[in-house]
Every structure is written in C-alpha cells, then in structure tokens.
N, C-alpha and C. Protein backbone atom coordinates (compact mmCIF):
# COMPACT_ATOMS: atom_id res chain seq x y z
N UNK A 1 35.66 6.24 -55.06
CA UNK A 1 35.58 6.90 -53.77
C UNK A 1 36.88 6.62 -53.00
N UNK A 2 37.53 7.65 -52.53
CA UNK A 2 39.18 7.37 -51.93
C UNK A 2 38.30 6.83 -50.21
N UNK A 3 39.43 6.38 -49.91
CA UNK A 3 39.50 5.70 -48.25
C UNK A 3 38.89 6.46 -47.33
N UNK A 4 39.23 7.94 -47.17
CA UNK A 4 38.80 8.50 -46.37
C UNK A 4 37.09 8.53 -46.02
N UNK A 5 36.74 8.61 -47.08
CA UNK A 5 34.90 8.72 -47.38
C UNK A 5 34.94 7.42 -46.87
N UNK A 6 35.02 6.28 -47.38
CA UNK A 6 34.60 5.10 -46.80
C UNK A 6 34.11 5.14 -45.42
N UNK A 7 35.90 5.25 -44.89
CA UNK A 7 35.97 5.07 -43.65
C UNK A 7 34.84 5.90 -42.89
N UNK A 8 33.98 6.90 -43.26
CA UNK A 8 33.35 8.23 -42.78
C UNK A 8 32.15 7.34 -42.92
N UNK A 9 32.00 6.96 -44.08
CA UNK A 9 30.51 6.33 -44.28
C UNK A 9 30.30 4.66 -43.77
N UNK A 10 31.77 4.49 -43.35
CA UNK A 10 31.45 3.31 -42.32
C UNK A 10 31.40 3.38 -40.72
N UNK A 11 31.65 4.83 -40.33
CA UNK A 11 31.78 5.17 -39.27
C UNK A 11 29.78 5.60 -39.04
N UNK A 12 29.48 5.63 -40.42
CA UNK A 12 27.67 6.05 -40.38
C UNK A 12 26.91 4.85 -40.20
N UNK A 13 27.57 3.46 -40.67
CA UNK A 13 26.65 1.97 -40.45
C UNK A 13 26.52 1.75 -41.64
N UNK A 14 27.20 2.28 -43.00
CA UNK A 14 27.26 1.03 -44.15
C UNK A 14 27.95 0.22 -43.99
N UNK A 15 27.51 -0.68 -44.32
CA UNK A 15 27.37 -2.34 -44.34
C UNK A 15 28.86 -2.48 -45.78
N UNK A 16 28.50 -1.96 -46.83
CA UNK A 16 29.19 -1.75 -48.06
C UNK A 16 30.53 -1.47 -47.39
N UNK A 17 30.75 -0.27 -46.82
CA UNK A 17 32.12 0.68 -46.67
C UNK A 17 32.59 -0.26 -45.95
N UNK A 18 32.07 -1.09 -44.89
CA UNK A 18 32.91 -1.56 -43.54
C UNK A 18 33.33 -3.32 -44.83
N UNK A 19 32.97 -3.86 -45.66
CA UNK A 19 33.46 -4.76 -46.69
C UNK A 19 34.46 -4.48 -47.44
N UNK A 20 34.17 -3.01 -48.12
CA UNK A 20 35.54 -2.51 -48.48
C UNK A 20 36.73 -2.13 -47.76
N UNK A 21 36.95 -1.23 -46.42
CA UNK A 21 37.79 -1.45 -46.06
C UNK A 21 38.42 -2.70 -45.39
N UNK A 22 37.32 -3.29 -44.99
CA UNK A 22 38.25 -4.80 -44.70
C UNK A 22 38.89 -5.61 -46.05
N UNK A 23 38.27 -5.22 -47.09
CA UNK A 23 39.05 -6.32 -48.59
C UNK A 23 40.84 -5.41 -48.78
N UNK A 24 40.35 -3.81 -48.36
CA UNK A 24 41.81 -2.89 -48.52
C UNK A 24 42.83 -3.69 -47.55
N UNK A 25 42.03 -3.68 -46.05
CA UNK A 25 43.51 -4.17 -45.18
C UNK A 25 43.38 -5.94 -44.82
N UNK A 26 42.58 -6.36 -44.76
CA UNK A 26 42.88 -8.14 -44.47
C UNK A 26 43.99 -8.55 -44.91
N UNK A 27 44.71 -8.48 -45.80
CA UNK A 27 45.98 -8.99 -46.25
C UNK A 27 46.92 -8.91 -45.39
N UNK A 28 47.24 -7.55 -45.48
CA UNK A 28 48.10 -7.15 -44.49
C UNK A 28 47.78 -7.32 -43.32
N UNK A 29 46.84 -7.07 -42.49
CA UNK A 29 46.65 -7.55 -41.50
C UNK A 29 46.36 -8.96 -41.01
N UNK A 30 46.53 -9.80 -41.94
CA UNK A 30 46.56 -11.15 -41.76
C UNK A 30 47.97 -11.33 -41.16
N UNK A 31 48.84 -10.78 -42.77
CA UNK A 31 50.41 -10.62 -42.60
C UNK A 31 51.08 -10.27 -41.63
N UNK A 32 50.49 -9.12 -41.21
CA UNK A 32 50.90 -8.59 -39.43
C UNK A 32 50.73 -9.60 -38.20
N UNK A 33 49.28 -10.07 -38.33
CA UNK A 33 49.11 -11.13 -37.47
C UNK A 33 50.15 -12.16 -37.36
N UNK A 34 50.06 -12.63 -38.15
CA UNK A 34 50.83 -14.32 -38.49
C UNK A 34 52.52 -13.88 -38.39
N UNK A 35 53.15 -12.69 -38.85
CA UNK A 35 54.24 -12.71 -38.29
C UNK A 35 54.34 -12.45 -36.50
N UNK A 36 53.20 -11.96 -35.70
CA UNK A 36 53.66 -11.34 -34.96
C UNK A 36 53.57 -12.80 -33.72
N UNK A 37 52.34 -13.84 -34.54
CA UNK A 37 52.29 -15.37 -33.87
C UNK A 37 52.60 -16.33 -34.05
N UNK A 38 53.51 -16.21 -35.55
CA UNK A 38 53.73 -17.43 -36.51
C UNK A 38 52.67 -18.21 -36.57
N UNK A 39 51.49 -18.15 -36.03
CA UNK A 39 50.72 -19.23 -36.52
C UNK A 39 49.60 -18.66 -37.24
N UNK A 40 49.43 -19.19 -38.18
CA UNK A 40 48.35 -18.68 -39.29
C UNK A 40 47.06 -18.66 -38.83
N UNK A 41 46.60 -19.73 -38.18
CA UNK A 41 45.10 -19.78 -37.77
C UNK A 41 45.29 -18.72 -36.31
N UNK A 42 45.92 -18.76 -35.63
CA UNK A 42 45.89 -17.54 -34.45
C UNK A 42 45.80 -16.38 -35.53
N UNK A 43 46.68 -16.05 -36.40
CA UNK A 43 46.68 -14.58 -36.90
C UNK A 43 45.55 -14.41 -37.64
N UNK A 44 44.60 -15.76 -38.34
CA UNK A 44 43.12 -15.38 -38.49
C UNK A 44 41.74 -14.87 -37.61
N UNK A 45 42.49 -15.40 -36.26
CA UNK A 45 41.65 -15.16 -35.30
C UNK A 45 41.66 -13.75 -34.94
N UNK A 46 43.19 -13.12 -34.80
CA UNK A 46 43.40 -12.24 -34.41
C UNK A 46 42.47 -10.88 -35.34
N UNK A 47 42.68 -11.66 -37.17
CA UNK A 47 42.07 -10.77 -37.81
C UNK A 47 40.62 -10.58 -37.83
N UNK A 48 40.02 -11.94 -37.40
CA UNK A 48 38.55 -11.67 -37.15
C UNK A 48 38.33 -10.62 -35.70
N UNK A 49 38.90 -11.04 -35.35
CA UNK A 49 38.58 -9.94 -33.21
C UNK A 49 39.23 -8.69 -34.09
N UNK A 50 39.67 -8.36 -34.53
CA UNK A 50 40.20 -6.88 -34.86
C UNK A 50 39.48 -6.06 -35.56
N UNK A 51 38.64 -6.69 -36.80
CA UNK A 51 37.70 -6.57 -37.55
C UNK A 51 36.02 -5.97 -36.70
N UNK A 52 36.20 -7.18 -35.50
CA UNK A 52 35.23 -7.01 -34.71
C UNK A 52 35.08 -6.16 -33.93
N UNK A 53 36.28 -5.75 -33.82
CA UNK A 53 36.18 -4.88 -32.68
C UNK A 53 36.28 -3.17 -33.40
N UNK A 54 36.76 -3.18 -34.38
CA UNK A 54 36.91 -1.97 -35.30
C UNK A 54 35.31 -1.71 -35.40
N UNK A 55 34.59 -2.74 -36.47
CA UNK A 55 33.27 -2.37 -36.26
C UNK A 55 32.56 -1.72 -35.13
N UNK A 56 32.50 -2.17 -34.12
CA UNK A 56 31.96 -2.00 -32.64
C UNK A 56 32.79 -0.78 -32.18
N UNK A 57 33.50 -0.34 -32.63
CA UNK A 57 33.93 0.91 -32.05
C UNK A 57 34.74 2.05 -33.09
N UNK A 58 34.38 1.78 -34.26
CA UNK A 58 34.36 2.56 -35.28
C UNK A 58 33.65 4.31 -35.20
N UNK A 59 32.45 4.97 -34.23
CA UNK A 59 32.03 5.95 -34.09
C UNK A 59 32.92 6.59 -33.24
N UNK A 60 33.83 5.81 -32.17
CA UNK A 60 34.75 6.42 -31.42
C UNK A 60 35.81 6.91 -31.67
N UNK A 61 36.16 6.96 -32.88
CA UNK A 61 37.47 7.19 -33.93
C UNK A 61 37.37 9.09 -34.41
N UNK A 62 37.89 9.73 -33.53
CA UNK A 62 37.56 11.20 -34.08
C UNK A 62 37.71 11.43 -35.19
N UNK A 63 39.12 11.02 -35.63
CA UNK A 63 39.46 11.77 -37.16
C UNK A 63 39.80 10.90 -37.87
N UNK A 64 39.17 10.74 -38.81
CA UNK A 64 39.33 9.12 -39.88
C UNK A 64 40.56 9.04 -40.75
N UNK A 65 40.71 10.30 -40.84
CA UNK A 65 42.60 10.53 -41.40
C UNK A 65 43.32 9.62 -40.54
N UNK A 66 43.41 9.09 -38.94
CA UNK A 66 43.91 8.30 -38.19
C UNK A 66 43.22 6.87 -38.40
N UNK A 67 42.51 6.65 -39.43
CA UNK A 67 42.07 5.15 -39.16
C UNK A 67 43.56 4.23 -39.38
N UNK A 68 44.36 4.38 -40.01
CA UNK A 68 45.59 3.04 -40.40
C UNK A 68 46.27 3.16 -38.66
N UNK A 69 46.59 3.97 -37.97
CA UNK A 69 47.49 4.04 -36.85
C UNK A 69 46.27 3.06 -35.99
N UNK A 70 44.57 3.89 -35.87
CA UNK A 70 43.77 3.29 -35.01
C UNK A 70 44.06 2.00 -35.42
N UNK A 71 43.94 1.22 -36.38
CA UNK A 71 43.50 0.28 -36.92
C UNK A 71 44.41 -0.77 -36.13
N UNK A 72 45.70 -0.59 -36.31
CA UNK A 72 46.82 -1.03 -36.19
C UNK A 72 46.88 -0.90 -34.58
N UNK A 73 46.62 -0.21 -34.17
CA UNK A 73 46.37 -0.10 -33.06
C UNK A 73 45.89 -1.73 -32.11
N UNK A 74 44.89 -1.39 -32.71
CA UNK A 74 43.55 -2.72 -32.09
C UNK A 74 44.19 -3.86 -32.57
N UNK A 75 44.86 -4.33 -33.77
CA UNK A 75 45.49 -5.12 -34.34
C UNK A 75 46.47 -6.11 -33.23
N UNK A 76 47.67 -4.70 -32.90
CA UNK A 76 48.65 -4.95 -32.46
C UNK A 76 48.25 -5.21 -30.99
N UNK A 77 47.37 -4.83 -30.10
CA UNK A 77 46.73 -4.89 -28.98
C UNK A 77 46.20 -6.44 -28.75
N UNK A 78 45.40 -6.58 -29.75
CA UNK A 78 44.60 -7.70 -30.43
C UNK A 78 45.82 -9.03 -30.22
N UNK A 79 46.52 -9.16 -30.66
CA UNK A 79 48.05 -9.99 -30.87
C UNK A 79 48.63 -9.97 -29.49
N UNK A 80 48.92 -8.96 -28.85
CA UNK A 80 49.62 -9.16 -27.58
C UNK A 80 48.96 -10.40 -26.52
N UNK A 81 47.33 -9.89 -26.55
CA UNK A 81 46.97 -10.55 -25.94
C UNK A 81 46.77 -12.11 -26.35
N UNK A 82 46.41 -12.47 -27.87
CA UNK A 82 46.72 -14.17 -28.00
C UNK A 82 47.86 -14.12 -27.72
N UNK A 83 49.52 -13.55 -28.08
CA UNK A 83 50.34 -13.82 -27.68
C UNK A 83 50.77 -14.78 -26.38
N UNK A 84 50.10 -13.80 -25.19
CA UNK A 84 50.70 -13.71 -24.25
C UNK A 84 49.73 -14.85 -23.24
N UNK A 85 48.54 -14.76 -24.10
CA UNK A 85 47.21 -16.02 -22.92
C UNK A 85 47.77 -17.21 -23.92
N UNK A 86 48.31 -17.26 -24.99
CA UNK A 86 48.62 -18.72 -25.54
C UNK A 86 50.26 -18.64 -25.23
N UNK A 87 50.90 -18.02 -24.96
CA UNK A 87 51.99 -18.24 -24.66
C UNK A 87 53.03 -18.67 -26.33
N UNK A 88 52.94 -18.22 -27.04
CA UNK A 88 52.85 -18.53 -28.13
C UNK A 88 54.65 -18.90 -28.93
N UNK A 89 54.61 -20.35 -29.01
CA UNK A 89 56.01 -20.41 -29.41
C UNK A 89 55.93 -20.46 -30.93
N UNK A 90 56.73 -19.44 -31.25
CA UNK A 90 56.73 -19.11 -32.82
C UNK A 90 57.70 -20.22 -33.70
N UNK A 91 56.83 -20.86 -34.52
CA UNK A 91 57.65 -22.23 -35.39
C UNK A 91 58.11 -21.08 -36.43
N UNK A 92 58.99 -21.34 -37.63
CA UNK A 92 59.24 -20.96 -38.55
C UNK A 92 59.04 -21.56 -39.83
N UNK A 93 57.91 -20.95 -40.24
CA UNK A 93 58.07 -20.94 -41.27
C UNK A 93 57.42 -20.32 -42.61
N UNK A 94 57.68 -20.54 -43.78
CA UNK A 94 57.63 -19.61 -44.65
C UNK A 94 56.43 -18.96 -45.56
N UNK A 95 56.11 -17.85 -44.89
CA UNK A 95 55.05 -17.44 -45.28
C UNK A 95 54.83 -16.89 -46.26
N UNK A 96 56.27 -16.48 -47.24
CA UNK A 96 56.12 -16.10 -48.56
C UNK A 96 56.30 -16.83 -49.59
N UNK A 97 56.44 -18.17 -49.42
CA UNK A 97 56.11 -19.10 -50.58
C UNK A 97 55.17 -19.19 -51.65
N UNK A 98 53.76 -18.86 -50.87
CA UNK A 98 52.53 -18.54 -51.92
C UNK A 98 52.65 -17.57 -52.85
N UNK A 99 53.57 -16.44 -52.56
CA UNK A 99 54.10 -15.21 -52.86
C UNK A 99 55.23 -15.74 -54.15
N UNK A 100 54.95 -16.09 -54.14
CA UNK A 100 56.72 -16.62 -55.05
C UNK A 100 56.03 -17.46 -56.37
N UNK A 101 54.58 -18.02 -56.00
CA UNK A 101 54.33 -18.94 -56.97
C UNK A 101 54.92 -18.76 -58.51
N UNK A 102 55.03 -17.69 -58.90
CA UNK A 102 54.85 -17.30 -60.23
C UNK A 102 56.13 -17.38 -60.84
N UNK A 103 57.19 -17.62 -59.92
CA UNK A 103 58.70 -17.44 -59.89
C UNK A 103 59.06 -19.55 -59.98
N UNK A 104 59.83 -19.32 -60.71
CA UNK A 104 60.58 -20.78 -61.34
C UNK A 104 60.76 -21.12 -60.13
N UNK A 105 60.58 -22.40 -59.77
CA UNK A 105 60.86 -22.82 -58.25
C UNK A 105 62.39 -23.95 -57.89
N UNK A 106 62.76 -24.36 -59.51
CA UNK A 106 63.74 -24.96 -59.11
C UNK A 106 64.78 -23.71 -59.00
N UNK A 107 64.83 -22.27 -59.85
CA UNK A 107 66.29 -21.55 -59.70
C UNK A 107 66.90 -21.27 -58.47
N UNK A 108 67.99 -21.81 -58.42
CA UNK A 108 69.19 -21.33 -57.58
C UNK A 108 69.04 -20.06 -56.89
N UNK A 109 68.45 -18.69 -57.87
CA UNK A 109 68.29 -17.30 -56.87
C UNK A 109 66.69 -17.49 -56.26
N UNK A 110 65.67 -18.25 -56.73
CA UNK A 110 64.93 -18.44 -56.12
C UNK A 110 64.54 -18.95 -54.53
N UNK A 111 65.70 -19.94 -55.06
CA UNK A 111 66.00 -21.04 -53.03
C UNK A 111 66.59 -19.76 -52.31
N UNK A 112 67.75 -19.21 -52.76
CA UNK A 112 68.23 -18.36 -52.09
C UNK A 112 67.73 -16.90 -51.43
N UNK A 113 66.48 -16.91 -52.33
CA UNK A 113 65.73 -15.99 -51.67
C UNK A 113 64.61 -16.26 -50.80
N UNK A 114 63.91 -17.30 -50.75
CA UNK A 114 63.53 -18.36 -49.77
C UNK A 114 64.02 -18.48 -48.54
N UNK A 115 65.41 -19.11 -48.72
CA UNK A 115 66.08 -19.15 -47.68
C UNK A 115 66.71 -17.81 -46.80
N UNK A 116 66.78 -16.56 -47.40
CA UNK A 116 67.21 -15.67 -47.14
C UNK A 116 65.84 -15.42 -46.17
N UNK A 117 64.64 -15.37 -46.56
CA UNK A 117 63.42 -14.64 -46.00
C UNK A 117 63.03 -15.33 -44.93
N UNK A 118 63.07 -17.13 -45.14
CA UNK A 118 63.05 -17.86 -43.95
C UNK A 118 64.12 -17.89 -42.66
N UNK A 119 65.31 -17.03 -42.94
CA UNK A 119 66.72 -17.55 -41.75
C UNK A 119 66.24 -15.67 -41.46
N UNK A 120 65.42 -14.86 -41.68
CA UNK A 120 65.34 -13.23 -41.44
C UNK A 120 64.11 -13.14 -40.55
N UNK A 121 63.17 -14.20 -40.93
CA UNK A 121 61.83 -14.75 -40.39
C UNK A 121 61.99 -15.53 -39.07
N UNK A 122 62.91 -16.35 -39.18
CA UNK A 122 63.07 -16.48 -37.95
C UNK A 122 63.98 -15.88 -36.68
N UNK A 123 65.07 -14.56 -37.47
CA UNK A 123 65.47 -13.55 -36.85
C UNK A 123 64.65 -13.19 -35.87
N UNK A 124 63.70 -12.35 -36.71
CA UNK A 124 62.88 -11.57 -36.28
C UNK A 124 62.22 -12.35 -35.24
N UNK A 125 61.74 -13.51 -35.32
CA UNK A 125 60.51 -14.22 -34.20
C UNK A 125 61.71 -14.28 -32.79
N UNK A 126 62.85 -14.25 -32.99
CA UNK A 126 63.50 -14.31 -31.62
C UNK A 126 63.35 -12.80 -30.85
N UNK A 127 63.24 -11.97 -31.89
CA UNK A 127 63.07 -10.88 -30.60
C UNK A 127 61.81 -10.81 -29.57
N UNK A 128 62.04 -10.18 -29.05
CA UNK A 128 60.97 -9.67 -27.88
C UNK A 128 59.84 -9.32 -28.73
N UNK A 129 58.53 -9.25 -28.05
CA UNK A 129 57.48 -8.82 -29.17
C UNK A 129 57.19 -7.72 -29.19
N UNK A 130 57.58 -7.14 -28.12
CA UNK A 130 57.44 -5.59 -28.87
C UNK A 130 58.08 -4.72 -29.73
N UNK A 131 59.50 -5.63 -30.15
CA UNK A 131 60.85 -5.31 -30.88
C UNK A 131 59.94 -5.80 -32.23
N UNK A 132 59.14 -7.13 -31.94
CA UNK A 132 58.97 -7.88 -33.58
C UNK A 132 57.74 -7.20 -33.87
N UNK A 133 56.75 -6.67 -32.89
CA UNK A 133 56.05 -5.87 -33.82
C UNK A 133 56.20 -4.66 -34.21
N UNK A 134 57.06 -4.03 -33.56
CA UNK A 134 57.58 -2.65 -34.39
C UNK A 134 58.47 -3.02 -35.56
N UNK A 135 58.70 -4.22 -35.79
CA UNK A 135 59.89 -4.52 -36.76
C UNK A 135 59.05 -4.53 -38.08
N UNK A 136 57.53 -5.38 -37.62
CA UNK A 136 56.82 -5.62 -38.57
C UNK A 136 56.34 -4.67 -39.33
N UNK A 137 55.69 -3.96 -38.13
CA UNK A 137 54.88 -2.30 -38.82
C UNK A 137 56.11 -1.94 -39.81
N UNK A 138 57.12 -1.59 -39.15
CA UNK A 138 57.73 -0.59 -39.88
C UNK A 138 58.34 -1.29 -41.36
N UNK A 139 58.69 -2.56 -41.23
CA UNK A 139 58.93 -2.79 -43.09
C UNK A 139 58.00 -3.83 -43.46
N UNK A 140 57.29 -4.60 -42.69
CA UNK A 140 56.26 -5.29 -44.02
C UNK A 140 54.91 -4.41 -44.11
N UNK A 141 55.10 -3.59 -42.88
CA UNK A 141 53.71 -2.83 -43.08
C UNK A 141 53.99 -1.32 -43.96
N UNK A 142 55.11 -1.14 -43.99
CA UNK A 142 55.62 0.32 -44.25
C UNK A 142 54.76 1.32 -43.60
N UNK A 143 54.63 1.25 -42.46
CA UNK A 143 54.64 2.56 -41.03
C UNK A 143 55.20 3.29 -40.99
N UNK A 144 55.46 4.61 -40.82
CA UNK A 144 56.29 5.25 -40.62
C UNK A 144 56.52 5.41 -38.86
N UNK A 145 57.22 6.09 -38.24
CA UNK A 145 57.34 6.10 -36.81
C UNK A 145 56.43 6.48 -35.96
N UNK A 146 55.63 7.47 -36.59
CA UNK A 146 54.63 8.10 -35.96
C UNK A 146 53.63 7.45 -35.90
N UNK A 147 52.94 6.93 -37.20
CA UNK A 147 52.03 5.52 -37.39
C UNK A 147 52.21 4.54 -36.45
N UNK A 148 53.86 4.14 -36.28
CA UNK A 148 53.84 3.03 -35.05
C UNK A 148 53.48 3.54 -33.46
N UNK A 149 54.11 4.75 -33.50
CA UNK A 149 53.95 5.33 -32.06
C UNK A 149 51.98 5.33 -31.17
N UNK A 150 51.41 5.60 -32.34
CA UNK A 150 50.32 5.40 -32.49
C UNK A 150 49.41 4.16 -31.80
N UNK A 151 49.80 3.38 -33.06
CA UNK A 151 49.29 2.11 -33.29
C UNK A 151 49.94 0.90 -31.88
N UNK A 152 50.95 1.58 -31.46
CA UNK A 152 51.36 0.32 -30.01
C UNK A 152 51.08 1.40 -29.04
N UNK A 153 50.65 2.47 -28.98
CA UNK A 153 50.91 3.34 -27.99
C UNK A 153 52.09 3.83 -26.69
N UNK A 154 52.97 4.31 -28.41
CA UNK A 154 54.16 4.86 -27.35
C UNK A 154 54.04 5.83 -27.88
N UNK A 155 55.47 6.48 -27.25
CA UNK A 155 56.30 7.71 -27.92
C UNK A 155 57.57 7.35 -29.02
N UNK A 156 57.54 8.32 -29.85
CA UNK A 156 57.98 8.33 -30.61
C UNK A 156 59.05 7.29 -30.37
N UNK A 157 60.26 8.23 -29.70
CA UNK A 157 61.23 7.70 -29.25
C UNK A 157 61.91 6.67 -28.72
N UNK A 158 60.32 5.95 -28.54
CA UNK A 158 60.51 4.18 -27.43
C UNK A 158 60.34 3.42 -28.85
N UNK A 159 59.56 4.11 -30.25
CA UNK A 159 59.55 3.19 -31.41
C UNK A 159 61.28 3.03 -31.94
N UNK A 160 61.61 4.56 -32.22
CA UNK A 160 62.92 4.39 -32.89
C UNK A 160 64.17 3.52 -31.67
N UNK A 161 63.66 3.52 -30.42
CA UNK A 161 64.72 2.58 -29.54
C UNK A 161 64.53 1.49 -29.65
N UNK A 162 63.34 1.27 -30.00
CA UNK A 162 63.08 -0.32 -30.50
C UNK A 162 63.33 -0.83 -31.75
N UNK A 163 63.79 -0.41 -32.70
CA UNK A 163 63.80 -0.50 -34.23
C UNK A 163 65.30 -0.28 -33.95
N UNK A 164 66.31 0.56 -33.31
CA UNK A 164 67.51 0.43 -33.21
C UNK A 164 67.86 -0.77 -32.80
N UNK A 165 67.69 -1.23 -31.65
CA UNK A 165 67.73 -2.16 -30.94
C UNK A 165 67.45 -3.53 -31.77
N UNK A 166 66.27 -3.69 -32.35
CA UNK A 166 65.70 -4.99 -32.80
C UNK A 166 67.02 -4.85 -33.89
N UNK A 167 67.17 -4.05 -34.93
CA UNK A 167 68.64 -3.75 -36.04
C UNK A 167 69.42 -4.64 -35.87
N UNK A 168 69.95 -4.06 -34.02
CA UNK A 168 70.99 -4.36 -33.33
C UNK A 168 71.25 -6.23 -33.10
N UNK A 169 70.42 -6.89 -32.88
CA UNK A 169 70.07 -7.73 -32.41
C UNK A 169 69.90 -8.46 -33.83
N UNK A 170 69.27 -8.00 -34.88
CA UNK A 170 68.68 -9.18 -36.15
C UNK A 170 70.24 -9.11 -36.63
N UNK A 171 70.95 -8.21 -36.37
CA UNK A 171 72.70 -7.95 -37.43
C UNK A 171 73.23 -8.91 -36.79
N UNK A 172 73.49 -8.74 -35.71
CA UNK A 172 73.76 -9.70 -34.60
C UNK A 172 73.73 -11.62 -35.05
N UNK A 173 72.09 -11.29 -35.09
CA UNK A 173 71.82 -13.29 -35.28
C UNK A 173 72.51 -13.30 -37.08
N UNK A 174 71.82 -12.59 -37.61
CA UNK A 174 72.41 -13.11 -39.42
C UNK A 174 73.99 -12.93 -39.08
N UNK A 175 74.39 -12.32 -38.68
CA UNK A 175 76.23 -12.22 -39.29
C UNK A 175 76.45 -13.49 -38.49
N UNK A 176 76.19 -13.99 -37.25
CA UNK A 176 76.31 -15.07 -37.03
C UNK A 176 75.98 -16.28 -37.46
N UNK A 177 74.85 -16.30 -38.61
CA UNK A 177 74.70 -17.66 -39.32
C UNK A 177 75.24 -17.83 -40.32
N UNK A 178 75.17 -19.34 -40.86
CA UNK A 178 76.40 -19.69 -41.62
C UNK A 178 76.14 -19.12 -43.26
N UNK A 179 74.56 -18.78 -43.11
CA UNK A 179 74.08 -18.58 -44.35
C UNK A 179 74.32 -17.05 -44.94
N UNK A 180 74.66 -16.43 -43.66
CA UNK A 180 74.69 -15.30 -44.26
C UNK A 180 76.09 -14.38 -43.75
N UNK A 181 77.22 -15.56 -43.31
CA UNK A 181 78.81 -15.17 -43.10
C UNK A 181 78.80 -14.43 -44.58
N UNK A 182 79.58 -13.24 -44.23
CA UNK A 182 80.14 -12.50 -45.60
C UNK A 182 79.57 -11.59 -46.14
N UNK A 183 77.70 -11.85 -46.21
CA UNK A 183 76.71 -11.24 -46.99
C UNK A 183 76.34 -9.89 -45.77
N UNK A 184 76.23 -9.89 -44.90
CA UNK A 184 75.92 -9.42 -44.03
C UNK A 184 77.26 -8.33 -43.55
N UNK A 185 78.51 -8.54 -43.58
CA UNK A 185 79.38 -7.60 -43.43
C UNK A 185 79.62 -7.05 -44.77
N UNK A 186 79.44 -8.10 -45.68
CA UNK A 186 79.75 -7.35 -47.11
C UNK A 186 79.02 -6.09 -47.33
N UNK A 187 77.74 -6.44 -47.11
CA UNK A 187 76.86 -4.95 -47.46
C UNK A 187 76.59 -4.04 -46.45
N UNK A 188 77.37 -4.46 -45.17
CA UNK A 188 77.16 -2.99 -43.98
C UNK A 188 78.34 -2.93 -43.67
N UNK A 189 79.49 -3.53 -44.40
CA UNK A 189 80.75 -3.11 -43.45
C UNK A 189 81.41 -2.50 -44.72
C-alpha cells in the first residue's frame, strides 16, 4: 500500500496506518529535531509532541498529498517552541557516528569525514534558527523550496533568502577554519 492510502486511512482512525507512518518518518524526524536542538532527548520530545499532535489533528489535513510539508510543519513549529522556552544552547556533537559504524574507524578518510561533518555541524548550529532549520529541511531532509515554504510557513522567497544567506554565512565560518583553509576555496573558487 503506497503512503498516500495510509495517510487517508489514518486520517479514518487506524491504529495500523498512524504506526506505519510514524516507523516511515521517526528517523528523520528525530534527525530534524536533534539538529535543530542539538540535544537528543529534547529532539525525542519534540518527536513525541509532533507525533501527538499529528494524530489529534490528522482529520484537519485537506489533501494528504500535503502530509510531508504538514508534517514538517508541526515538527518545525514543535522545535521553535522547545527552542525558544529552553533557551537552548546547542553543544556539538556528532550525530553521525552511529551512522558510520560499519566503516573502519581507525582510517584516516574516515576521521576526516567525521571531522568534516562535526566542524559543518557546528556551522550550521551558529546560525539563527530559522536559517538552521531551513538549512536542515533542505539537505538532510531533502525538501524542496516549496515543501519548506510550507512546512515553516513562509513564502517562497523568504526560504530561498534564507538558504542564500545561511550559504553565505556557513562559507564564511568553514573558509575561516583551520580545517578547512584550502578545501573550501579549492572547490568554490
């Protein structure tokens, strides 16, 4: 059964459909969370209230073709507010390690890709949060613009000024660190 039906027959009160689409997005929306708070147990919280609140207002959703923008929506809404009532200072650190297990851990391109994801990870946590969650949607979530415009409730145009901008700003911090002198003009200059 593709997504769409689910989502239709969880919008009816199966119990089943509303398990499956949460096993489709929890990952990612964990992932979304936790980058957008750095802290893992906030971004669980965030994913339980999002979950909760999707359920509880799942019949209000006109066209289920829009569930990933809705979804994301409540998500990103969801986050502002622990954000902003915890005041939330983002530590760094590396959330794709578990991700890597399978990969030799002493090699040389291994650290370096580690370290590459951790000094980009904490790029990103310096911007503003509405810069880091459009940063997020759009490449760990692969959003497209319209999806984000959606899902934070803007216009188009305030996503792509923010995704310029955040660019502007992450080129900015990496060409300035020591880790990534060279690498960073090498491949955009």
């Amino acid at each position: 059964m593709e997504e769409l039906e689910w989502i239709k027959k969880m919008q009816q009160g199966d119990d089943t459909a509303f398990f499956i689409i949460y096993e489709k997005y929890k990952n990612a929306a964990l992932r979304t969370a936790y980058l957008i708070t750095g802290n893992r147990y906030t971004g669980e919280d965030i994913l339980q209230e999002t979950f909760v609140q999707c359920c509880l207002h799942i019949k209000e959703l006109k066209d289920p073709t829009t569930f990933k923008a809705w979804f994301y929506k409540i998500l990103t809404r969801t986050a502002w507010k622990f954000a902003k009532k915890e005041k939330i200072a983002v530590p760094v650190e590396n959330l794709f390690e578990t991700i890597d297990e399978s990969v030799e851990e002493d090699s040389e391109k291994t650290f370096l890709q580690k370290e590459e994801r951790r000094k980009l990870l904490e790029a990103i946590n310096q911007l503003d949060l509405k810069q880091r969650i459009t940063v997020i949607l759009y490449y760990y979530n692969e959003m497209s613009v319209s999806e984000i415009a959606k899902a934070t409730g803007s216009l188009e145009g305030t996503v792509k000024s923010r995704l310029f901008f955040a660019r502007k700003k992450l080129y900015q911090k990496l060409k300035a660190d020591a880790f990534f002198k060279g690498r960073v003009c090498e491949k955009n200059g």
